[in-house]
N, C-alpha and C. Protein backbone atom coordinates (compact mmCIF):
# COMPACT_ATOMS: atom_id res chain seq x y z
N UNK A 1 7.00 -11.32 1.14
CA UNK A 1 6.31 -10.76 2.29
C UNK A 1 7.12 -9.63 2.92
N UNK A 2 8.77 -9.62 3.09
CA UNK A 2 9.18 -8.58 3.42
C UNK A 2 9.11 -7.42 2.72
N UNK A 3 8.44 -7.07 1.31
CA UNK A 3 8.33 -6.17 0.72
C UNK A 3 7.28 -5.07 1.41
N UNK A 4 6.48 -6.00 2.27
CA UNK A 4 5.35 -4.78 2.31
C UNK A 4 5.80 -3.59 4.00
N UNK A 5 6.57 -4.90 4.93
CA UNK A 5 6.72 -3.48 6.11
C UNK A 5 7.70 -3.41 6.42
N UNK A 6 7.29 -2.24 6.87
CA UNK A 6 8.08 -0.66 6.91
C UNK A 6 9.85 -1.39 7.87
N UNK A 7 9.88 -2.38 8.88
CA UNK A 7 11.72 -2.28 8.53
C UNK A 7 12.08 -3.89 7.71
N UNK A 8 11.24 -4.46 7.17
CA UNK A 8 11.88 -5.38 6.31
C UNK A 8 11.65 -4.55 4.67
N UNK A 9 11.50 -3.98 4.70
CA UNK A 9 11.46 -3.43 3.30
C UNK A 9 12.57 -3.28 2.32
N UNK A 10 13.43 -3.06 2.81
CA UNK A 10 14.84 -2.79 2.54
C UNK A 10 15.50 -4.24 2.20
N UNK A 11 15.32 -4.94 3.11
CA UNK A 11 15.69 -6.55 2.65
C UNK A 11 15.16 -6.88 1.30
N UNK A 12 13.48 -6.92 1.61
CA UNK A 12 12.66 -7.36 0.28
C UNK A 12 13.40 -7.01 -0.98
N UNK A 13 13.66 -5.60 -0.92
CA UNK A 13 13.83 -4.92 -1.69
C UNK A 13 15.47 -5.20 -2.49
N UNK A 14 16.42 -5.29 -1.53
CA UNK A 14 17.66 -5.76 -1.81
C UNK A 14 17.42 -7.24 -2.35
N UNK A 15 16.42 -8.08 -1.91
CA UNK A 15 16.43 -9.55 -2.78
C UNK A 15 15.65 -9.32 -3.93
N UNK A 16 15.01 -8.28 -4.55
CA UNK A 16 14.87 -8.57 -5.60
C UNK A 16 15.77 -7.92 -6.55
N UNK A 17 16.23 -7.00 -6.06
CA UNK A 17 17.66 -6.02 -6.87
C UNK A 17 18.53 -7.40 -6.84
N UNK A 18 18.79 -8.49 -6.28
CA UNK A 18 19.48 -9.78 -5.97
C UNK A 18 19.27 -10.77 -7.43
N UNK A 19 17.86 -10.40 -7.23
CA UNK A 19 17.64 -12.02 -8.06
C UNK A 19 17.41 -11.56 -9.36
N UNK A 20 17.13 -10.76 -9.65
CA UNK A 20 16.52 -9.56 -10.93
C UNK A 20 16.66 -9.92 -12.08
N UNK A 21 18.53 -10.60 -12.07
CA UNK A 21 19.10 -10.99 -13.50
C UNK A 21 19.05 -12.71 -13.60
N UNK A 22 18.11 -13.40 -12.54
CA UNK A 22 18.37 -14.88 -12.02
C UNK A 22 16.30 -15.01 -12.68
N UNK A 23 16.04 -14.56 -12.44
CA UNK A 23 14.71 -14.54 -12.73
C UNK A 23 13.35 -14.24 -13.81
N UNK A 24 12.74 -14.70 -14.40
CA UNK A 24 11.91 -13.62 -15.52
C UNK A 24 10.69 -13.25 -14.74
N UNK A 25 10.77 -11.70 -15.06
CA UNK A 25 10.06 -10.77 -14.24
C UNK A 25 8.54 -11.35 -14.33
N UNK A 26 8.16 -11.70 -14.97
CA UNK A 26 6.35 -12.08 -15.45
C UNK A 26 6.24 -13.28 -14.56
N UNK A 27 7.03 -14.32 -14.01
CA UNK A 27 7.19 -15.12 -13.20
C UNK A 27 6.99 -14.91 -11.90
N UNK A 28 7.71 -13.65 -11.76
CA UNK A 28 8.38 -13.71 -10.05
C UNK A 28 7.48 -12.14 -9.86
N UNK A 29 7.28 -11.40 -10.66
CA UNK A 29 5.95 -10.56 -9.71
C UNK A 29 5.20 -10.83 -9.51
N UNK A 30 4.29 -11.67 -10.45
CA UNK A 30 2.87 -12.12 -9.42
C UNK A 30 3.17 -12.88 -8.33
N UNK A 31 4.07 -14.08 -8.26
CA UNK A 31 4.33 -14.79 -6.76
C UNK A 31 5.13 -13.85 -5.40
N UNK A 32 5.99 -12.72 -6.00
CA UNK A 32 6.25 -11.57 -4.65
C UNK A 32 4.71 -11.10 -4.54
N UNK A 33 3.93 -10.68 -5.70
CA UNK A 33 2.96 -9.80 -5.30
C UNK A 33 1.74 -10.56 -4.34
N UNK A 34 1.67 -11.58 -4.57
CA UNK A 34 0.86 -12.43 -3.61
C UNK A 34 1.70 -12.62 -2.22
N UNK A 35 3.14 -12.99 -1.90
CA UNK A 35 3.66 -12.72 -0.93
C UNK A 35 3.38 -11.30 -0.06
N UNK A 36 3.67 -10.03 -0.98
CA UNK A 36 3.07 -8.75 -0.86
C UNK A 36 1.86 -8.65 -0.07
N UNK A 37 0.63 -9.47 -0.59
CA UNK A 37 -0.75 -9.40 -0.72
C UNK A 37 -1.07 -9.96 1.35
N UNK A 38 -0.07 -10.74 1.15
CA UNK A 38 -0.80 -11.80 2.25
C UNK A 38 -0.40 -10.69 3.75
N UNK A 39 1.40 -10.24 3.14
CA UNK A 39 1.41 -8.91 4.48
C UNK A 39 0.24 -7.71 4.30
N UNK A 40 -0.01 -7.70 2.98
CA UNK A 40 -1.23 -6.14 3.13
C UNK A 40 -2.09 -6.83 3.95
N UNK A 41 -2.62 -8.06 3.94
CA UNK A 41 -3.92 -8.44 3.98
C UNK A 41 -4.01 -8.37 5.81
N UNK A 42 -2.57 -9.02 6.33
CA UNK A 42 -2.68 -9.11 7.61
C UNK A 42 -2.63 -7.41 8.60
N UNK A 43 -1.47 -6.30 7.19
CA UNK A 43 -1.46 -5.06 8.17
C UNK A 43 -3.15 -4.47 7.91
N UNK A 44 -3.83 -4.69 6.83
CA UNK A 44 -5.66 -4.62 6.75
C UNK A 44 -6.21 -4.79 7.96
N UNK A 45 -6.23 -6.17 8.25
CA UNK A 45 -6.86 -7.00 9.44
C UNK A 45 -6.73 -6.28 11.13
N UNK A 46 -5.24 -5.98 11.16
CA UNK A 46 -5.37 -5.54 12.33
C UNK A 46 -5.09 -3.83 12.20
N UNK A 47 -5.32 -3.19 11.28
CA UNK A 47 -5.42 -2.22 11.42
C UNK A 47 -7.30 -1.76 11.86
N UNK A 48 -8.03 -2.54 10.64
CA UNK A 48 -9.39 -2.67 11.55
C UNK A 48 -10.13 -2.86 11.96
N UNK A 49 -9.34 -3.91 12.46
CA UNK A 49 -10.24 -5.21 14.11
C UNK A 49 -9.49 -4.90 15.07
N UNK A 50 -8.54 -3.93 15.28
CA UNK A 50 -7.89 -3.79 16.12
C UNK A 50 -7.62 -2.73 17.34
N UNK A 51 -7.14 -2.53 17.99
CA UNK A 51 -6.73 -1.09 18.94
C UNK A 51 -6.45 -0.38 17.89
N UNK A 52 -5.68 -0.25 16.99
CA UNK A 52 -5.60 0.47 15.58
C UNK A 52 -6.43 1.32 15.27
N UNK A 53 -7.78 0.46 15.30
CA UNK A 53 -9.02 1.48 14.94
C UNK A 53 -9.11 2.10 15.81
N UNK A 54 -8.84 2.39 17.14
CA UNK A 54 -9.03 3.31 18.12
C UNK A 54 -8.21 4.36 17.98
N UNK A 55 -7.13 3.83 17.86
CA UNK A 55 -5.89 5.32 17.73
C UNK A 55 -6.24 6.03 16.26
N UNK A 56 -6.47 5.53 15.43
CA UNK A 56 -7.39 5.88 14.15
C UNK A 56 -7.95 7.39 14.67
N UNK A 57 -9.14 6.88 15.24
CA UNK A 57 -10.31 7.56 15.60
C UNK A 57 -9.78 8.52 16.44
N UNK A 58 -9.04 8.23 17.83
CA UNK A 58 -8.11 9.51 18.45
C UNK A 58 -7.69 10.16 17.67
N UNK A 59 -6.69 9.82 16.49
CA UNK A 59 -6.09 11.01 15.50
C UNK A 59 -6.94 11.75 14.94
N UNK A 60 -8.09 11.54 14.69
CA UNK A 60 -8.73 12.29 13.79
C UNK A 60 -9.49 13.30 14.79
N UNK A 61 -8.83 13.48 16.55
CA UNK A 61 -9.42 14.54 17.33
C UNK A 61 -8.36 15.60 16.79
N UNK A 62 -7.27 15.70 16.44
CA UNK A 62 -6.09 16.48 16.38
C UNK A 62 -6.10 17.67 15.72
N UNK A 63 -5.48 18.62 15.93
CA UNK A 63 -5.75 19.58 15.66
C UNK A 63 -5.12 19.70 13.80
N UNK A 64 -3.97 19.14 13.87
CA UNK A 64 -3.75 18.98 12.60
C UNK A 64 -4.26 17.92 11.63
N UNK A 65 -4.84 17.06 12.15
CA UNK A 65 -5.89 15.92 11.65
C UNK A 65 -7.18 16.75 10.99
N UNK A 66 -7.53 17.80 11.99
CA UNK A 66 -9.13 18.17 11.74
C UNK A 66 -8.50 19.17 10.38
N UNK A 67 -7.11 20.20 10.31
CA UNK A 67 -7.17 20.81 9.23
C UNK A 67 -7.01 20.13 8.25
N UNK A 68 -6.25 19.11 8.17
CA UNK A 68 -6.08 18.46 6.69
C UNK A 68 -7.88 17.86 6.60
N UNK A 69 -8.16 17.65 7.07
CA UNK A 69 -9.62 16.93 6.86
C UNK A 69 -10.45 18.50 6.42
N UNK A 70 -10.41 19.61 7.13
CA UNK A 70 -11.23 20.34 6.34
C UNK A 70 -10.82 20.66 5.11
N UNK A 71 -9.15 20.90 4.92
CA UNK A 71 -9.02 21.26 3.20
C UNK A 71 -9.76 19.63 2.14
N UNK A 72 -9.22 19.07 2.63
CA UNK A 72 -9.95 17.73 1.93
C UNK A 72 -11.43 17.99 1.81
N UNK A 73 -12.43 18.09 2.99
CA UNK A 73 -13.41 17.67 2.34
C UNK A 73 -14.17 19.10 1.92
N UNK A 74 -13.52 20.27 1.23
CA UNK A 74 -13.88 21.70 1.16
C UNK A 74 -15.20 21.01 0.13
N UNK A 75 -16.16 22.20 -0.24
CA UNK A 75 -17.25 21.87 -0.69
C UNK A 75 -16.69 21.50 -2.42
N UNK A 76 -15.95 22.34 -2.75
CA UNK A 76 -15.41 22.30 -4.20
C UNK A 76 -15.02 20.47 -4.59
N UNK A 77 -14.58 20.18 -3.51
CA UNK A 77 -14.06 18.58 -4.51
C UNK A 77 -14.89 17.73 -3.93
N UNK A 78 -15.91 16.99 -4.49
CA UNK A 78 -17.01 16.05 -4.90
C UNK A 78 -16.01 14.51 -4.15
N UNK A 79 -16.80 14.15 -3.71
CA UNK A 79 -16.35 12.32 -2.70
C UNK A 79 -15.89 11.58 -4.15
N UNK A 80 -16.39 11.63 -4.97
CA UNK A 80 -15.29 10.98 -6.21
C UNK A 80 -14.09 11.37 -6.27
N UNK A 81 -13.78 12.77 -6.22
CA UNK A 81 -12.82 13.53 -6.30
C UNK A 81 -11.77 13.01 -5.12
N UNK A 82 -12.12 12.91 -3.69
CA UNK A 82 -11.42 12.74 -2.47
C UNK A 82 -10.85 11.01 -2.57
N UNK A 83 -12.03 9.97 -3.51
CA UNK A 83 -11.73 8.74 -3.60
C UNK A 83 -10.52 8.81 -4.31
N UNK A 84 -10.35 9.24 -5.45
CA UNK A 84 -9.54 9.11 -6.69
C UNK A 84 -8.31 9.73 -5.98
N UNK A 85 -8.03 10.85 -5.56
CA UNK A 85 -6.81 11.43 -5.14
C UNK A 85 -6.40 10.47 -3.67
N UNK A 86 -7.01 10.07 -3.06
CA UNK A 86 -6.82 8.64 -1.95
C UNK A 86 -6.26 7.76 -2.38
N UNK A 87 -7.07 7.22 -2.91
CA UNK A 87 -6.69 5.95 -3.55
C UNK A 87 -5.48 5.79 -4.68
N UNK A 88 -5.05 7.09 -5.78
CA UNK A 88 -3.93 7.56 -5.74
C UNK A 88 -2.97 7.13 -5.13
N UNK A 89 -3.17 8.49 -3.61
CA UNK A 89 -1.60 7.95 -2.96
C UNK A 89 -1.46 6.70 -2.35
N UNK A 90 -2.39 6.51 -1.86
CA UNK A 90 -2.23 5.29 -1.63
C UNK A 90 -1.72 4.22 -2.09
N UNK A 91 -2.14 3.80 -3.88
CA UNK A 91 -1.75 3.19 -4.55
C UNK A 91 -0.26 3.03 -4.52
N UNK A 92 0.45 4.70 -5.06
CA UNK A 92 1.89 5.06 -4.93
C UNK A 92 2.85 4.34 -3.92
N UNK A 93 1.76 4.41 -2.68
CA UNK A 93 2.60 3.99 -1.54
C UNK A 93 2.35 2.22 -1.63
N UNK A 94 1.85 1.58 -1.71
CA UNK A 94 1.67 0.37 -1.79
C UNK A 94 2.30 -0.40 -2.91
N UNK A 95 2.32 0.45 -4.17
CA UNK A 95 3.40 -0.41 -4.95
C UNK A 95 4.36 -0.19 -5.03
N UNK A 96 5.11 1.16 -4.16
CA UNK A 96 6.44 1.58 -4.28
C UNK A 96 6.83 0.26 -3.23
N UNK A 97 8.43 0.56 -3.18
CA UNK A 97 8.85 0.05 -1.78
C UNK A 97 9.19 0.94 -0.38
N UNK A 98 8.19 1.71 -0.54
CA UNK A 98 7.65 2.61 0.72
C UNK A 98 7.12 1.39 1.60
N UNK A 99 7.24 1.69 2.89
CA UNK A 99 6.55 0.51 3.60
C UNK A 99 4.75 0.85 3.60
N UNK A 100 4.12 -0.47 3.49
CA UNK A 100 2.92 -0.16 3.02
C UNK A 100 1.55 0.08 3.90
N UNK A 101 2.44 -0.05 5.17
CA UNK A 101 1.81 0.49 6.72
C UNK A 101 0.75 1.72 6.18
N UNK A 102 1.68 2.72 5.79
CA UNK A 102 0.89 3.71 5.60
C UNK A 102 -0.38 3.44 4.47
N UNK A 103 -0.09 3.00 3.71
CA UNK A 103 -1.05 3.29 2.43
C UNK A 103 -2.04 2.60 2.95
N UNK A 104 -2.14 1.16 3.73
CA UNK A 104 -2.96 0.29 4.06
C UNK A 104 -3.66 1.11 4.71
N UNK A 105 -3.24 1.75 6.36
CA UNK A 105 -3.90 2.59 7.21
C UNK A 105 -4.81 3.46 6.11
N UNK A 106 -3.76 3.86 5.39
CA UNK A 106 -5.50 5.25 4.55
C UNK A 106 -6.35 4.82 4.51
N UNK A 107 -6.41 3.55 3.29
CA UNK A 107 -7.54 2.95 2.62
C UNK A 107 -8.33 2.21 3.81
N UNK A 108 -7.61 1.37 4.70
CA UNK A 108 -8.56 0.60 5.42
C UNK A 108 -9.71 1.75 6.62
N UNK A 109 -8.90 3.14 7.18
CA UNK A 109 -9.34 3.63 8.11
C UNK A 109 -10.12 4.85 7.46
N UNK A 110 -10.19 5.32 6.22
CA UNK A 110 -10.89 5.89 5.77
C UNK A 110 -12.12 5.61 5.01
N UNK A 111 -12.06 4.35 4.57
CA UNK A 111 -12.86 3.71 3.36
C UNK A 111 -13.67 2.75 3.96
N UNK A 112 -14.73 2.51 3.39
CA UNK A 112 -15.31 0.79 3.67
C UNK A 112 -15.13 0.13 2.69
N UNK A 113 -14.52 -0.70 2.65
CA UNK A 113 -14.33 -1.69 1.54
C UNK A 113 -14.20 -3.17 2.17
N UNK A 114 -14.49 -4.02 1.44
CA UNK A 114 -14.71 -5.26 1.42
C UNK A 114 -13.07 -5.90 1.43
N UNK A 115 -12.47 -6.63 2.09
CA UNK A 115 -11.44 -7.34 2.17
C UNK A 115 -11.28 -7.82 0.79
N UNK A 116 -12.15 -8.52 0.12
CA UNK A 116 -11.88 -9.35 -0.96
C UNK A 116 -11.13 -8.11 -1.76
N UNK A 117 -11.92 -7.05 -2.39
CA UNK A 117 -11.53 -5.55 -3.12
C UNK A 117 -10.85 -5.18 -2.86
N UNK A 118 -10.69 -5.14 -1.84
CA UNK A 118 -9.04 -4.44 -0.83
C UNK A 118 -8.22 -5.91 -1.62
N UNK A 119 -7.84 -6.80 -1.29
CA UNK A 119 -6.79 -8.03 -1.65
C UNK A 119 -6.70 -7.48 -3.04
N UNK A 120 -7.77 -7.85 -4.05
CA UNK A 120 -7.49 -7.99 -5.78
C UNK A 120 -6.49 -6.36 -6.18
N UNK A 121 -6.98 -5.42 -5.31
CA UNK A 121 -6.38 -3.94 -5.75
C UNK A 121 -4.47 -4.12 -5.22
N UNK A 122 -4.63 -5.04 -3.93
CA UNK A 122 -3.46 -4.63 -3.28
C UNK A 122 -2.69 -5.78 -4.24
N UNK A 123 -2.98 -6.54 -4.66
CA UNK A 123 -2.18 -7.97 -5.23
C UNK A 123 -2.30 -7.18 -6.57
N UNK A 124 -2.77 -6.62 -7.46
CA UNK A 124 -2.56 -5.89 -9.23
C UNK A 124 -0.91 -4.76 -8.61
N UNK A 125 -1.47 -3.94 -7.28
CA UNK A 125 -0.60 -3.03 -7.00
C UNK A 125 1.00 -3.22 -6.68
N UNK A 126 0.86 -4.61 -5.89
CA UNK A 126 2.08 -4.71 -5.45
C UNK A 126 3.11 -5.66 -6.45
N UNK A 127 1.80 -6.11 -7.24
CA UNK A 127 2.55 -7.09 -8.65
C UNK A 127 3.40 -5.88 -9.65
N UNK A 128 2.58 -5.00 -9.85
CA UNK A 128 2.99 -4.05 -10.55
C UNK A 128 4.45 -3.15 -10.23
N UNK A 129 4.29 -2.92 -9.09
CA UNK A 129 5.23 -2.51 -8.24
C UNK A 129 6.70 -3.13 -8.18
N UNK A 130 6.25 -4.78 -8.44
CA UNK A 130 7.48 -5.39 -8.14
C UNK A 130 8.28 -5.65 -9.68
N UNK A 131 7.48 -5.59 -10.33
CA UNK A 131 7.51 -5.68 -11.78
C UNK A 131 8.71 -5.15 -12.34
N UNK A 132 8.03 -3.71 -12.03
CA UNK A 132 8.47 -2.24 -12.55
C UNK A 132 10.13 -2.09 -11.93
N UNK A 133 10.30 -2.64 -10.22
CA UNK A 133 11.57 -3.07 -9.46
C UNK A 133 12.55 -4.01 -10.90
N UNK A 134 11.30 -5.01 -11.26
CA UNK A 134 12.69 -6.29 -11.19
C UNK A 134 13.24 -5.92 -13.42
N UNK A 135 11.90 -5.23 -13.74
CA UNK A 135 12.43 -4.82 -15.27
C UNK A 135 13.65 -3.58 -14.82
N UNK A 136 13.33 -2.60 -13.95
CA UNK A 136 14.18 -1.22 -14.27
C UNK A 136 15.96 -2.04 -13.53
N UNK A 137 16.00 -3.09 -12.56
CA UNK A 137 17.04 -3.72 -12.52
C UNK A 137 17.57 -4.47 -13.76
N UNK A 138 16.59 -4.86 -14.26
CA UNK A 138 17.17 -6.03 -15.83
C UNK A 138 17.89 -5.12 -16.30
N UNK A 139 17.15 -3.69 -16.88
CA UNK A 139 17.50 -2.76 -17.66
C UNK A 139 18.78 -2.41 -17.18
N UNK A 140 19.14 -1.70 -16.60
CA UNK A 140 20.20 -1.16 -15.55
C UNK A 140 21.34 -2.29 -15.28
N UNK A 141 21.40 -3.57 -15.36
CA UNK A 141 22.47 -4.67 -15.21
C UNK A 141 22.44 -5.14 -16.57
């Protein structure tokens, strides 16, 4: 669970650089990534049921809010186009050990998606993520 925010991340992250050579990776990413899953699921929740969604919606009065939103939605790139490059970084940010504050905020305050879809994407992402952590440590020790 400390893997996913932004100041326990660094911990998470140091216990699995910890356990790396104590552990087999196919084991211990899916059970971090469900640990992972349960902080996405809660920074999800109150990002939008929350005052969250309000400051959301304030940002997007901003002056630098409204330009990135017009290069984004220029007529040239098609809402598939804006999904795929979203969901992208997003991804990046959610399975890195970037704190996953951000990536959550995109997807949940831009998108409608269903909690369940949101969980299965964020639990493949953050499994993957941790994976990729606990092999490139094997490798490296």
């Amino acid at each position: 669970m400390l893997f996913s925010f932004g100041f326990t991340a660094p911990f998470g992250l140091g216990i699995f650089i910890a356990m790396a050579s104590e552990v087999h990776p196919l084991i211990a990413a899916p059970l971090a990534g469900a640990g992972a899953l349960l902080s996405d699921l809660l920074i999800f929740q109150l990002i939008r049921f929350s005052i969250f969604h309000d400051e959301i919606h304030s940002l997007r009065t901003t002056r630098v809010f409204q330009r990135l939103e017009s290069l984004f939605h220029h007529e040239r790139i098609s809402g598939r186009l804006r999904n795929i490059l979203l969901w992208s970084f997003a991804g990046i940010v959610i399975a890195s050990p970037l704190p996953d504050e951000f990536g959550v905020m995109l997807v949940s305050g831009t998108t409608k998606m269903k909690r369940t879809d949101f969980g299965l994407i964020c639990f493949l992402l953050n499994t993957v993520g941790v994976l990729l952590i606990l092999v490139t440590v094997r490798a490296v020790v």
